[in-house]
Protein backbone atom coordinates (compact mmCIF):
# COMPACT_ATOMS: atom_id res chain seq x y z
CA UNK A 1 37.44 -22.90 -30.06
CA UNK A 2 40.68 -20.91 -30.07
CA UNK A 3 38.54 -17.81 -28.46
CA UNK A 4 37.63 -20.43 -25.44
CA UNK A 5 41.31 -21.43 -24.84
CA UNK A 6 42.04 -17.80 -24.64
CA UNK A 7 39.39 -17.07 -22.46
CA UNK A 8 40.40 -19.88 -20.13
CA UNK A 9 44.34 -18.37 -20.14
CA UNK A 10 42.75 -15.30 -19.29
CA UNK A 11 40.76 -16.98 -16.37
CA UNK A 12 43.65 -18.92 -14.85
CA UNK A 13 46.17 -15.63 -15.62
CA UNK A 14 43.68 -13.36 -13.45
CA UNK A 15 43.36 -16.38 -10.63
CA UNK A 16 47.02 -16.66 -10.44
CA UNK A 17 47.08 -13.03 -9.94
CA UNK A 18 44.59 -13.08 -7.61
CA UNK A 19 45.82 -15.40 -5.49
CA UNK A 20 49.56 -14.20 -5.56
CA UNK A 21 48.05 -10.90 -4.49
CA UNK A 22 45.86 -12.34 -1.64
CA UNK A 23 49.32 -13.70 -0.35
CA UNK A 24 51.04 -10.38 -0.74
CA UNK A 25 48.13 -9.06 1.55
CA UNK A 26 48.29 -11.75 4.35
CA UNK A 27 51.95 -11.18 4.62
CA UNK A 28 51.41 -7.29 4.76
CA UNK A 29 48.62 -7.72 7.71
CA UNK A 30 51.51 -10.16 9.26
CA UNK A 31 53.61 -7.24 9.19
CA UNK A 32 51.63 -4.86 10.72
CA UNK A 33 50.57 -7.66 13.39
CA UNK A 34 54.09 -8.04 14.40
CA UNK A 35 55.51 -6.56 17.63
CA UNK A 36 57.28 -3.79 15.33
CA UNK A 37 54.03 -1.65 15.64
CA UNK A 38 52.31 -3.14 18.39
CA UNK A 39 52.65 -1.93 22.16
CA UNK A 40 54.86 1.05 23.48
CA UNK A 41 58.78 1.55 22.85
CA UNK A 42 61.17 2.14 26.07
CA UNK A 43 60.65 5.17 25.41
CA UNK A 44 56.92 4.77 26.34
CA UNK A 45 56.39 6.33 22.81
CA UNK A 46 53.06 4.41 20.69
CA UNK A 47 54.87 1.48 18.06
CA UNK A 48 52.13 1.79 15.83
CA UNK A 49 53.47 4.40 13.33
CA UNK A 50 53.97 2.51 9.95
CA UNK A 51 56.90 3.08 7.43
CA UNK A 52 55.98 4.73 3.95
CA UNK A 53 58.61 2.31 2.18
CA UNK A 54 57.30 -0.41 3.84
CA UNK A 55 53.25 0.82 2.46
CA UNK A 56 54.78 1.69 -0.95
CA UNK A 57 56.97 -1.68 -1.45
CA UNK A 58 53.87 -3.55 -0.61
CA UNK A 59 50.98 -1.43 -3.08
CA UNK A 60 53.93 -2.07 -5.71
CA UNK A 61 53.87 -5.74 -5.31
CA UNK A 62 50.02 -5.67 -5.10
CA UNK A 63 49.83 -3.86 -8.19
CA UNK A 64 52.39 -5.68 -10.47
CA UNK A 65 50.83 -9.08 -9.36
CA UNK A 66 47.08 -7.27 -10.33
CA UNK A 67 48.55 -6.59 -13.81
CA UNK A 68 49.33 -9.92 -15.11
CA UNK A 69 47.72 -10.58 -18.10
CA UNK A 70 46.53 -6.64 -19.41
C-alpha cells in the first residue's frame, strides 16, 4: 500500500509541475504577444527581436518547475 501512496505523490508532484510549467509558458507567449516585439519602432526598425535574458530567465523557470520531484 505504501508503494501506491508514493506513486500517487509522484502523480500529483509531476501534475503540479506540469501545470506550474504550462503557466510559465502562457505568460512567456504573453510576452512575446505584447507590443514590445510587435510592429515597427520610430525608428521604422522591426520590434520583433527577442532578449536572450528574457529566453534564458524563462527555460530556467520551465526547467526548475519540470524538476520537481527527481
Amino acid at each position: 500500500m505504501n508503494y501506491i501512496h508514493q506513486l500517487r505523490q509522484n502523480i500529483e508532484l509531476r501534475n503540479s509541475a506540469i501545470a506550474h510549467a504550462q503557466v510559465s509558458i502562457n505568460r512567456m507567449m504573453a510576452h512575446l504577444a505584447s507590443e514590445k516585439f510587435t510592429g515597427t519602432d520610430s525608428d521604422g526598425d522591426r520590434k520583433d527581436w527577442i532578449s536572450t535574458g528574457d529566453v534564458v530567465r524563462f527555460l530556467q523557470d520551465l526547467r526548475s518547475e519540470l524538476q520537481v520531484g527527481e
